[in-house]
Protein backbone atom coordinates (compact mmCIF):
# COMPACT_ATOMS: atom_id res chain seq x y z
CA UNK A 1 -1.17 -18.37 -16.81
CA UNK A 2 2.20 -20.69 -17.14
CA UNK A 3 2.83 -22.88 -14.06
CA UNK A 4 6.09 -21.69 -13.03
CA UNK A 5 8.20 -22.73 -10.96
CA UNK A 6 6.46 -25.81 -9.42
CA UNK A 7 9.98 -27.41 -8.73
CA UNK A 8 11.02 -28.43 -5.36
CA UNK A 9 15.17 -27.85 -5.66
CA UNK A 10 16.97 -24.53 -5.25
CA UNK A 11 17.98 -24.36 -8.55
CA UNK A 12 14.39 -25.53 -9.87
CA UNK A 13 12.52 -22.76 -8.26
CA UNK A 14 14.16 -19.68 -9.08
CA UNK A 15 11.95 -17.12 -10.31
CA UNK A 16 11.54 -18.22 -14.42
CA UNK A 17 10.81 -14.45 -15.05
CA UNK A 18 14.11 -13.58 -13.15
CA UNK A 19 16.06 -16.16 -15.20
CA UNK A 20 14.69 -15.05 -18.47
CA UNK A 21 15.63 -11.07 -17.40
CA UNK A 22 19.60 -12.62 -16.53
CA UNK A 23 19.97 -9.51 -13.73
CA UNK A 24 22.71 -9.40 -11.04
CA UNK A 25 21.23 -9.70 -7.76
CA UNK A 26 21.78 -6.93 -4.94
CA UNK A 27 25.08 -6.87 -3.48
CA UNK A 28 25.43 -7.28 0.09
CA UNK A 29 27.46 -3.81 -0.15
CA UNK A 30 24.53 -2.32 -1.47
CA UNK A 31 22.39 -1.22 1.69
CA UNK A 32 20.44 1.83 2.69
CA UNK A 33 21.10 3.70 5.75
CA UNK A 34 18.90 5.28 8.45
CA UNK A 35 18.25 8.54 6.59
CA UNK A 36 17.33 6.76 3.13
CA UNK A 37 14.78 4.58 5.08
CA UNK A 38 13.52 7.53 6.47
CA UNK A 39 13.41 8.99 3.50
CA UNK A 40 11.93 5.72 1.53
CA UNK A 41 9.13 5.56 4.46
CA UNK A 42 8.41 9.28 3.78
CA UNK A 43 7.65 8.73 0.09
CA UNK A 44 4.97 6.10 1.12
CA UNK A 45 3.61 8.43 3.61
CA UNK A 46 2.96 11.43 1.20
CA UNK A 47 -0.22 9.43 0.00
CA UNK A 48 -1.93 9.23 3.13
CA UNK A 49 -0.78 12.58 3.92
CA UNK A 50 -2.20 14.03 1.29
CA UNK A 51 -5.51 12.09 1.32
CA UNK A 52 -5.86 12.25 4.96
CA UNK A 53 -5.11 15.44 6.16
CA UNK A 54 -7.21 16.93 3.99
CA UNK A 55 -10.57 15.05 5.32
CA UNK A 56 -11.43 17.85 8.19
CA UNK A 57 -11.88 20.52 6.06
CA UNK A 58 -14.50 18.56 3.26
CA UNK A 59 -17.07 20.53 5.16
CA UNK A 60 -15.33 23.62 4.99
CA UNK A 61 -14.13 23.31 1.35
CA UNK A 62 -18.10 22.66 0.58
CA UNK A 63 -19.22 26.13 1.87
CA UNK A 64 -16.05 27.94 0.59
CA UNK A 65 -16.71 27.06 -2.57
CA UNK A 66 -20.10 27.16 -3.01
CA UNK A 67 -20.12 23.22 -4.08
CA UNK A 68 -22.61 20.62 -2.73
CA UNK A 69 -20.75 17.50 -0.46
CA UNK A 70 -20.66 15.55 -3.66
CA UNK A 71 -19.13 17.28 -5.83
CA UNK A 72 -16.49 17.70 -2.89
CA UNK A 73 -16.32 13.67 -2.77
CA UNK A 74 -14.75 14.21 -6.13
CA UNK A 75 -11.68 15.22 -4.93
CA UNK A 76 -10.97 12.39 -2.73
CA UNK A 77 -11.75 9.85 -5.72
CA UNK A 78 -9.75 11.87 -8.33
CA UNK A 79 -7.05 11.69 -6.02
CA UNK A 80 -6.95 8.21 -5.49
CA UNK A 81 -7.88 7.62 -9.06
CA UNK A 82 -4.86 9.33 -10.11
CA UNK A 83 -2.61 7.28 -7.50
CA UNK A 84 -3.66 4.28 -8.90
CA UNK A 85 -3.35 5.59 -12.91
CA UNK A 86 0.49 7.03 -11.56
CA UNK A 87 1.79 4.09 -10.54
CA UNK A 88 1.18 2.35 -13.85
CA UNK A 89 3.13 5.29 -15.55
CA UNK A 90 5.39 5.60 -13.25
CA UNK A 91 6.60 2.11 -12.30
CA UNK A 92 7.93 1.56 -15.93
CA UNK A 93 9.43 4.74 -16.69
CA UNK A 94 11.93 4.15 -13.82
CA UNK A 95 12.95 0.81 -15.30
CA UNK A 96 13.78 1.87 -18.72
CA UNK A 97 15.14 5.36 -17.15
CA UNK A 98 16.57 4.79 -13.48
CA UNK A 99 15.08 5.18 -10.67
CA UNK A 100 15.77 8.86 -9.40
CA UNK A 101 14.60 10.60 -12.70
CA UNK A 102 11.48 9.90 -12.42
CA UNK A 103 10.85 10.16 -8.78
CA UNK A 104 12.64 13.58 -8.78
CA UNK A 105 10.24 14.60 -11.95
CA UNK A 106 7.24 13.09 -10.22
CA UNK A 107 7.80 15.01 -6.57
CA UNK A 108 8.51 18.20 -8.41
CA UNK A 109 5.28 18.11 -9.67
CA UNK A 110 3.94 16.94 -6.90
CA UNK A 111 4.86 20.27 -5.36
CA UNK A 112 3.43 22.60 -8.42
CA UNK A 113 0.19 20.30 -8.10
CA UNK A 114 -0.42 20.88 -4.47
CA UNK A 115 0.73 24.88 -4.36
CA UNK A 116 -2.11 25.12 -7.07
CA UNK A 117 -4.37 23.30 -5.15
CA UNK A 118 -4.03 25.79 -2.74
CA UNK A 119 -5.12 28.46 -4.76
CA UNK A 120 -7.88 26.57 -6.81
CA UNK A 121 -11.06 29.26 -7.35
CA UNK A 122 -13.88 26.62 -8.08
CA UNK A 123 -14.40 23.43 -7.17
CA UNK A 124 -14.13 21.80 -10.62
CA UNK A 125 -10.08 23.37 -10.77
CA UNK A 126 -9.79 21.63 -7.43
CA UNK A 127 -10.50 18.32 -8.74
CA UNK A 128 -8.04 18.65 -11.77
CA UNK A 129 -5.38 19.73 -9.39
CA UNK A 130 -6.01 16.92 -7.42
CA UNK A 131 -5.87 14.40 -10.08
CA UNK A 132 -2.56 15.83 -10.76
CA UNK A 133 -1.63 15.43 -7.23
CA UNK A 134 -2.50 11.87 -7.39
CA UNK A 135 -0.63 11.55 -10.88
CA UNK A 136 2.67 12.51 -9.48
CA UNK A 137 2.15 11.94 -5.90
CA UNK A 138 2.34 7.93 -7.21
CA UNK A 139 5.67 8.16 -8.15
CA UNK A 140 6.98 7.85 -4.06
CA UNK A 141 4.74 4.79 -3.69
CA UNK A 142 5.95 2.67 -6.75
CA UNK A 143 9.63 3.96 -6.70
CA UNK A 144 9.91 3.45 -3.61
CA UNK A 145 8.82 -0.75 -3.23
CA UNK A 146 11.39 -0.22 -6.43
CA UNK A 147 14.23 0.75 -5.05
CA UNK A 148 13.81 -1.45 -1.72
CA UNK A 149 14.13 -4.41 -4.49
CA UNK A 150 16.85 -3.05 -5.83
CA UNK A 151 18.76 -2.86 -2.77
CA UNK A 152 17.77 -5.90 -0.83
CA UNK A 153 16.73 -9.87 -1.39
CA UNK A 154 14.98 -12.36 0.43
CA UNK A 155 14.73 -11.81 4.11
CA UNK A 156 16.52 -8.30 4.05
CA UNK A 157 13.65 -7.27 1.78
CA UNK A 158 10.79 -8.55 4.03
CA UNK A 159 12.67 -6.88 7.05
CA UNK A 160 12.93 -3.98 5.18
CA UNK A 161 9.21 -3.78 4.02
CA UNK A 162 8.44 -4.16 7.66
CA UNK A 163 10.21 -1.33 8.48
CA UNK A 164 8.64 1.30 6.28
CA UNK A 165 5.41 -0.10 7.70
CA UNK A 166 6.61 1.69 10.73
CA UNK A 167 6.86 4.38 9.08
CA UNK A 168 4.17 5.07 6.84
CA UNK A 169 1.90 3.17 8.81
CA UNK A 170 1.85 6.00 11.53
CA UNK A 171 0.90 8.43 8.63
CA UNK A 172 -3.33 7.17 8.24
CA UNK A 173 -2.90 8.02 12.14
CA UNK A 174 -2.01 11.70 12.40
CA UNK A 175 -2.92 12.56 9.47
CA UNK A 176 -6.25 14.17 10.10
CA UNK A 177 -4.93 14.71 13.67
CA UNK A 178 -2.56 17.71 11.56
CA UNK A 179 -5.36 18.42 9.30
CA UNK A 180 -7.68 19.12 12.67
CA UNK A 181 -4.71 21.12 14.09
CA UNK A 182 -4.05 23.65 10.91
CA UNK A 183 -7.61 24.25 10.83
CA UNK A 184 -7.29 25.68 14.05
CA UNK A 185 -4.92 27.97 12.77
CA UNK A 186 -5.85 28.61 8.92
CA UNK A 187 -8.66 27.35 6.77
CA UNK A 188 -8.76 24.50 3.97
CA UNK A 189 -6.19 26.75 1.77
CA UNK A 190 -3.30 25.91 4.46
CA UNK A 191 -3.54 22.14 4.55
CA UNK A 192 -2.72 22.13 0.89
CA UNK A 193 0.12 24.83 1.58
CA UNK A 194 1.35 22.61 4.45
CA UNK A 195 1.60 19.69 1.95
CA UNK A 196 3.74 21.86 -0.61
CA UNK A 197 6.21 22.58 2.38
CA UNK A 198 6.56 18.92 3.29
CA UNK A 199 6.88 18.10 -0.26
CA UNK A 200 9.41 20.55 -1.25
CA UNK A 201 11.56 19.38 2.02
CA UNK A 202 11.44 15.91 1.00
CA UNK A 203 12.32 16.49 -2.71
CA UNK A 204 15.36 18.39 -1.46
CA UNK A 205 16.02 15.18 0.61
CA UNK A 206 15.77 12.76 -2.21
CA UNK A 207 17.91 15.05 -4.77
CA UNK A 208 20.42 15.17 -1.83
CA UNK A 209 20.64 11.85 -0.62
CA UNK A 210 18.73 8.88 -2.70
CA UNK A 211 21.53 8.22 -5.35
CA UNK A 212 20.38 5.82 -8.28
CA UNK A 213 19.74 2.29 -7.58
CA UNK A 214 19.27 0.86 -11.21
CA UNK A 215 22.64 0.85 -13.28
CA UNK A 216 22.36 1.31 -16.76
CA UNK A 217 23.02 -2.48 -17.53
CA UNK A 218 19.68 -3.43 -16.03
CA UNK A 219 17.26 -0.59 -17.44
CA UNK A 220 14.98 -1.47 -20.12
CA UNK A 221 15.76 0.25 -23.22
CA UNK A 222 11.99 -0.09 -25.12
CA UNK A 223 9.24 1.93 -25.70
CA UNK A 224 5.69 1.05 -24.69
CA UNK A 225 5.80 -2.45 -26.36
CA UNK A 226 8.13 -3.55 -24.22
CA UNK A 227 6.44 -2.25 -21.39
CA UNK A 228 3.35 -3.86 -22.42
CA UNK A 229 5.41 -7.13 -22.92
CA UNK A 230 7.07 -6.58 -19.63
CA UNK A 231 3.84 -6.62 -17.83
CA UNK A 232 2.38 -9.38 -19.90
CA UNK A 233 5.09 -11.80 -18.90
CA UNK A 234 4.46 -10.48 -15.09
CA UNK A 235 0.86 -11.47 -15.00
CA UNK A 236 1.35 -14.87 -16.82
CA UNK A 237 3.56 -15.82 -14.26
CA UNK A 238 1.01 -17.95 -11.95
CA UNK A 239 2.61 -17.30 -9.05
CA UNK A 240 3.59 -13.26 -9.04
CA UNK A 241 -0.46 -12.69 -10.26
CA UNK A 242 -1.54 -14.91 -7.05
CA UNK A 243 0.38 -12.82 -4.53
CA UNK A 244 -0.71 -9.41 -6.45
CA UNK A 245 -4.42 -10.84 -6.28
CA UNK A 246 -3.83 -11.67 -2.17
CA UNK A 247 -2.00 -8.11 -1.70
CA UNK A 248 -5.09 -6.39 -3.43
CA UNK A 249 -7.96 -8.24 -1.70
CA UNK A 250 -6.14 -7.78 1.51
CA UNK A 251 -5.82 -4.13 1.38
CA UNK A 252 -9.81 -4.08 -0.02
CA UNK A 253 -10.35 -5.09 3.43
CA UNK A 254 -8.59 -2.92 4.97
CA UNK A 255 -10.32 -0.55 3.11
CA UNK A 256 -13.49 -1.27 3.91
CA UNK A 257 -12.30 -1.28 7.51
CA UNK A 258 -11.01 2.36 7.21
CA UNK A 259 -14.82 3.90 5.38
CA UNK A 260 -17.09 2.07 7.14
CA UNK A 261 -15.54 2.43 11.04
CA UNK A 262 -16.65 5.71 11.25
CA UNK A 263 -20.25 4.95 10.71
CA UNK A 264 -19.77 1.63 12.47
CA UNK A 265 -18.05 2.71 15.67
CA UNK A 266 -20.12 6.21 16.33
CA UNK A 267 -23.72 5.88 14.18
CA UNK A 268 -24.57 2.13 15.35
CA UNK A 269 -22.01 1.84 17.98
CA UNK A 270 -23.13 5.49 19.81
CA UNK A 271 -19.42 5.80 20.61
CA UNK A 272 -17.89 9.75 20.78
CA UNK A 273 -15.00 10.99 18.13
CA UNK A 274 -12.37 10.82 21.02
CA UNK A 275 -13.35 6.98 21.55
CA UNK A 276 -13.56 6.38 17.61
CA UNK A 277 -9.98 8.54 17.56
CA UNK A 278 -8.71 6.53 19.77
CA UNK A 279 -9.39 2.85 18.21
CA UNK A 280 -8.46 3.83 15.17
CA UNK A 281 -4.88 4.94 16.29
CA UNK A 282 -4.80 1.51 19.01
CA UNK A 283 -5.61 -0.54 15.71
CA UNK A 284 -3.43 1.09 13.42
CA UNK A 285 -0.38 0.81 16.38
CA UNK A 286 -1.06 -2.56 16.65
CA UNK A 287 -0.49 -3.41 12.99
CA UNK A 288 2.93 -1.41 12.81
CA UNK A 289 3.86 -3.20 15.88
CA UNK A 290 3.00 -6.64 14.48
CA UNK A 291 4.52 -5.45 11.02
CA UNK A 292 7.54 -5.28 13.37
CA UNK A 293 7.35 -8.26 15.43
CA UNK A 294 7.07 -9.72 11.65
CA UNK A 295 10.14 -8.39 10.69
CA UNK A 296 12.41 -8.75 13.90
CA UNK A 297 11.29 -11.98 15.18
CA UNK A 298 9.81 -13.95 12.35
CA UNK A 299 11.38 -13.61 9.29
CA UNK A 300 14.60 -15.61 8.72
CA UNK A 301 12.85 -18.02 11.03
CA UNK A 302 9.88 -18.72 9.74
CA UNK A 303 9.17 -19.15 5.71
CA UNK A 304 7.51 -15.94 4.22
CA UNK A 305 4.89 -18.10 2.79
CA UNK A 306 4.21 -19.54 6.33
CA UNK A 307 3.92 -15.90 7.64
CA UNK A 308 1.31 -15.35 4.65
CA UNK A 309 -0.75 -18.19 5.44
CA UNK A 310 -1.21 -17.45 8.98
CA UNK A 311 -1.87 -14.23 8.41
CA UNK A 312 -4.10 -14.09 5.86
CA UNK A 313 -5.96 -16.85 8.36
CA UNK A 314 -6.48 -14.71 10.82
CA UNK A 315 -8.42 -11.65 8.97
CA UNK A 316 -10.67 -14.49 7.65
CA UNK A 317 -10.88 -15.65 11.28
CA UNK A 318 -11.65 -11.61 12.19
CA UNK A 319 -14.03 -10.73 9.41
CA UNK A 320 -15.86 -14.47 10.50
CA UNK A 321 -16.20 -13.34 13.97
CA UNK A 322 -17.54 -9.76 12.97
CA UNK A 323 -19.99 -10.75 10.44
CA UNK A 324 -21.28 -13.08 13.14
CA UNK A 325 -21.89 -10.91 15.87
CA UNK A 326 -22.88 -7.75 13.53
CA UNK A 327 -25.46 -10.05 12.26
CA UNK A 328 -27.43 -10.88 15.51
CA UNK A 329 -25.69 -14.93 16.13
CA UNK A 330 -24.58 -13.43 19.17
CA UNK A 331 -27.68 -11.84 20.37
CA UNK A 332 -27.26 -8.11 21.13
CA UNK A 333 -23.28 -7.09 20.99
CA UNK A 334 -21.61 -4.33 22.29
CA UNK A 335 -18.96 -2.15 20.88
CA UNK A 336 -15.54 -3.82 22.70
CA UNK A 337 -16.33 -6.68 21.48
CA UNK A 338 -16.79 -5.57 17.99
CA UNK A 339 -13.44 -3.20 18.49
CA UNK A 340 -11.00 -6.78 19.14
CA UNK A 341 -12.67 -8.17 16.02
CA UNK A 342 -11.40 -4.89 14.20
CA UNK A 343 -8.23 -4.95 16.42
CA UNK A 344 -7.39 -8.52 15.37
CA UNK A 345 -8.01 -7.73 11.77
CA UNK A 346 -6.02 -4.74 11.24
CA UNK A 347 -3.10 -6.49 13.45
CA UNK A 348 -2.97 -9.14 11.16
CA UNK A 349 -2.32 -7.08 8.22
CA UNK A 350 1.56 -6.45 9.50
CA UNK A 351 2.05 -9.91 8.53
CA UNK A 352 0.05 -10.25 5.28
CA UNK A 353 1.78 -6.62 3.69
CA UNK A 354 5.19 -6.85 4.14
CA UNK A 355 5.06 -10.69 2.50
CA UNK A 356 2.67 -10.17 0.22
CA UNK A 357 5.13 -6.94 -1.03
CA UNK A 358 8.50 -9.47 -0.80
CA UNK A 359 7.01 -12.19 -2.50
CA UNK A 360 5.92 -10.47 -5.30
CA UNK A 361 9.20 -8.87 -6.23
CA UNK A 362 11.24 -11.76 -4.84
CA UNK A 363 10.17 -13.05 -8.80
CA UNK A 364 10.85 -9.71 -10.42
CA UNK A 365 14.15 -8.50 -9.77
CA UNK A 366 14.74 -7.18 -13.39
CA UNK A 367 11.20 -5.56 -14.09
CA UNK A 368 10.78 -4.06 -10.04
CA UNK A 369 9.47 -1.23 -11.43
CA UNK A 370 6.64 -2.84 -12.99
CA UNK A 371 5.74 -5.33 -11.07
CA UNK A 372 5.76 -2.38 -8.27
CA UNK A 373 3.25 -0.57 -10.16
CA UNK A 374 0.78 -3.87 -11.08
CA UNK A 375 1.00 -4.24 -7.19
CA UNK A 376 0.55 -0.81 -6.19
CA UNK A 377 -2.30 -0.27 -8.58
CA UNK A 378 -4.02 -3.13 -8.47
CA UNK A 379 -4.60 -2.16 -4.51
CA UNK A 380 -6.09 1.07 -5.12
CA UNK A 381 -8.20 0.02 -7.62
CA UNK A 382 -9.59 -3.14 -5.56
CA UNK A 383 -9.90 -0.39 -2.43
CA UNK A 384 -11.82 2.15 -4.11
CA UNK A 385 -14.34 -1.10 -5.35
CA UNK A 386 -14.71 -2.69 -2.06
CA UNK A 387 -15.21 1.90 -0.17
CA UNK A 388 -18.60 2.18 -1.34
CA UNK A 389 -19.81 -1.30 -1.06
CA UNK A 390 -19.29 -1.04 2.92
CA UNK A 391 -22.57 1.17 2.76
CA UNK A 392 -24.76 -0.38 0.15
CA UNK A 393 -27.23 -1.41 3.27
CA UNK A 394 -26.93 2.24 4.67
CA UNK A 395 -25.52 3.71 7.71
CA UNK A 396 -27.43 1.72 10.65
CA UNK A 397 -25.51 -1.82 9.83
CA UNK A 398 -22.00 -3.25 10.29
CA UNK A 399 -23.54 -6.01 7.97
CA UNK A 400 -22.04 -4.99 4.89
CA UNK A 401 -18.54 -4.27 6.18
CA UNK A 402 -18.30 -7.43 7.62
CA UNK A 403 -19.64 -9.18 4.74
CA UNK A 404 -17.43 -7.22 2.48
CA UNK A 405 -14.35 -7.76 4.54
CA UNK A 406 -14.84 -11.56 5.00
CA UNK A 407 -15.01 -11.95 1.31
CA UNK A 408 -11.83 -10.16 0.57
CA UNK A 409 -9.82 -12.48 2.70
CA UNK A 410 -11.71 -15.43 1.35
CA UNK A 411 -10.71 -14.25 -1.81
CA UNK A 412 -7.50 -13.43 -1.22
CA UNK A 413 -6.76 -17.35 0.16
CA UNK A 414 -7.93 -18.66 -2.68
CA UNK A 415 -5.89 -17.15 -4.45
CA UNK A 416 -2.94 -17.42 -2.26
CA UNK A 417 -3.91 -21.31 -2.29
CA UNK A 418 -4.97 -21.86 -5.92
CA UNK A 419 -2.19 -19.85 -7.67
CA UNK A 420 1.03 -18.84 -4.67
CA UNK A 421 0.44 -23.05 -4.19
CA UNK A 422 2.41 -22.41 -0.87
CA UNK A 423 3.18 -25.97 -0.10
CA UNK A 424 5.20 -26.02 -3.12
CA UNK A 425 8.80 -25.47 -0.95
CA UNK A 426 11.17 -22.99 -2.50
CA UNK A 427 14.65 -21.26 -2.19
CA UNK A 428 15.55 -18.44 -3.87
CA UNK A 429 19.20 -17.56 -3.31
CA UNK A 430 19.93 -13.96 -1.36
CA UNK A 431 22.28 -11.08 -2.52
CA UNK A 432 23.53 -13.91 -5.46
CA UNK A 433 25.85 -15.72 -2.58
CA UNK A 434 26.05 -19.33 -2.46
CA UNK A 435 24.66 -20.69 1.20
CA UNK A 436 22.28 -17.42 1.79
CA UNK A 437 19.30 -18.89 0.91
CA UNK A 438 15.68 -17.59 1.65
CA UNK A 439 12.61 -20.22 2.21
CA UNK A 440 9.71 -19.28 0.58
């Protein structure tokens, strides 16, 4: 991997990539209003929307079509498989084509994908629909982080990224809350035609309102060797690898937080649905609202790398503290003090994602769509690795969760300390306006 930019000046540490790409900067007249972050925060949302709502009906999928559990599984991994597989399609397409092209291509079949779903006869048809949901569903997720580069720089981008964690973060929440609530009303069939409703509205939204963000003089104009190339030069660069490598290890925790708490909280922990319901949604409020303590109070004042550091500190700290008591240090522990552990470590994720996100792309403003994609897939992948490792000791320990969890964020400072090399101090100037300067 080349060493760059391991200068302490301004003009020394500007992102080599971003030099050798000679793009424009964002314009400070080039901001998003309320209903385009609304609508940004939606296209992050429709993944967890479409993986979550659909988790109360597995059982009733299994005996509607005749399928054993799983075979059912299947369409939970396809789906995320084909999330992670989108986003490396996707993310360079909309660099060499513009941004709303393929988002607008990728929704609209995100629509056909899910009506079909709907109507699947078997389970194996189920699956392939779902991969195809996953395929196009990716195209929000990476367009989105996309166009958010386009349109902002340096702290604007980290407020920004903060923001849509209000957003979509709320979506893992009531998710399966909606799921539940259809049920009540229809069977499995209606959460997919649900989804096809909300994804027709907001593809009406972002052919009405999301205008192109990527003029002409800053697409790419190659075929797949450039893209290759593209993504070659994105990975060499030390740096932009280091905080794709934290991002990825972070979110495997998180992960393993979200399959395992289930088994942790009720199986070992004896505690009801309501009680596990209600953790989950106090731990997933409490990283939105220190995602936006992050991004109101912090950043401008604080350097991003700072934020990082102490951050990524604190799940180690958290995943420490749970592998210790889950393990028996601590004697006999109950659940509350298990929950804070898991409160503290989710919390802390508001400050690790939204830098993680702006540091990355702070180095990439004329390949966002591909660096978007290396982020966004590299997540999923690392996620799906780190789901079933949570319960390699079975269902009657927090042991491997912990274990699991604590060795993502080891992992993840290491590389945040052996490759981001955060006490290297650097500026990157904002919006391409002398004296607006953003400490990294």
């Amino acid at each position: 991997m080349t060493d760059a930019g391991t200068g302490t000046a301004a003009n020394q540490d500007l992102p080599p990539i971003a030099e050798r790409g000679a793009v424009a900067a964002p314009t400070a007249s080039r901001r998003t209003g309320l209903l385009v972050t609304l609508v940004l925060g939606g296209l992050t949302a429709v993944p967890p929307l479409s993986m979550d709502m659909y988790l109360p009906a597995l059982p009733e999928v299994t005996t509607s079509l005749h399928s054993p559990a799983a075979t059912v599984q299947l369409t939970l991994t396809t789906c995320l498989a084909g999330m992670a597989l989108g986003q490396m399609i996707v993310g360079p397409m909309s660099d060499k084509w513009g941004r709303r092209r393929p988002l607008l291509a990728g929704m609209v079949i995100y629509v056909l994908a899910t009506a079909l779903c709907a109507i699947a006869t078997n389970v194996e048809i189920l699956i392939a629909f779902r991969l195809l949901q996953g395929l196009a569903g990716a195209a929000g997720i990476v367009i989105a982080r996309a166009v958010v580069r386009d349109l902002y720089d340096g702290v604007a981008m980290a407020r920004f990224f903060s923001t849509l964690m209000l957003i979509s973060g709320v979506a893992p929440v009531v998710a399966p809350l909606i799921g539940g609530q259809i049920l009540q009303v229809t069977d499995w069939r209606g959460v997919f035609a649900v989804l096809t409703v909300v994804g027709v509205l907001l593809t009406t939204v972002v052919w009405r309102t999301l205008h192109e963000t990527l003029p002409p003089e800053r697409r790419h104009s190659g075929g797949l060797g450039q893209t290759l190339r593209t993504m070659r030069d994105l990975l060499a660069d030390r740096a932009f690898s280091g905080y794709l490598l934290v991002g990825a290890f972070a979110f495997a925790a998180l992960f393993a937080y979200i399959s395992a708490s289930p088994f942790v909280i009720q199986e070992i922990y004896g505690a009801s649905p309501q009680t596990f319901s209600l953790l989950f949604g106090v731990n997933s409020v409490g990283l939105v609202l220190v995602g936006q303590l992050n991004g109101k109070v912090l950043v401008g004042r604080v350097s991003l790398n700072r934020v990082l550091g102490v951050g990524l500190t604190l799940v180690a700290l958290a995943a420490a503290a749970l592998l210790l008591m889950s393990s028996g240090v601590f004697g006999t522990v109950g659940l509350w003090p298990m929950a804070a552990g898991l409160f503290v470590l989710m919390s802390s994720m508001g400050l690790v994602m939204p830098s993680t996100n702006t540091l990355a792309l702070l180095r990439t403003p004329h390949a966002a769509g591909s660096a978007s994609a290396l982020l966004g897939t590299s997540t999923f992948l690392l996620g799906s690795v780190a789901s079933p490792l949570v319960g390699i000791a079975g269902e009657h320990t927090a042991v491997p969760m912990a274990v699991v969890q604590l060795g993502c964020a080891v992992l993840a400072l290491v590389s945040f300390l052996g490759m981001c090399r955060p006490w290297q101090r650097r500026e990157v100037t904002d919006g391409g306006t002398e004296g607006e300067r953003t400490v990294l």
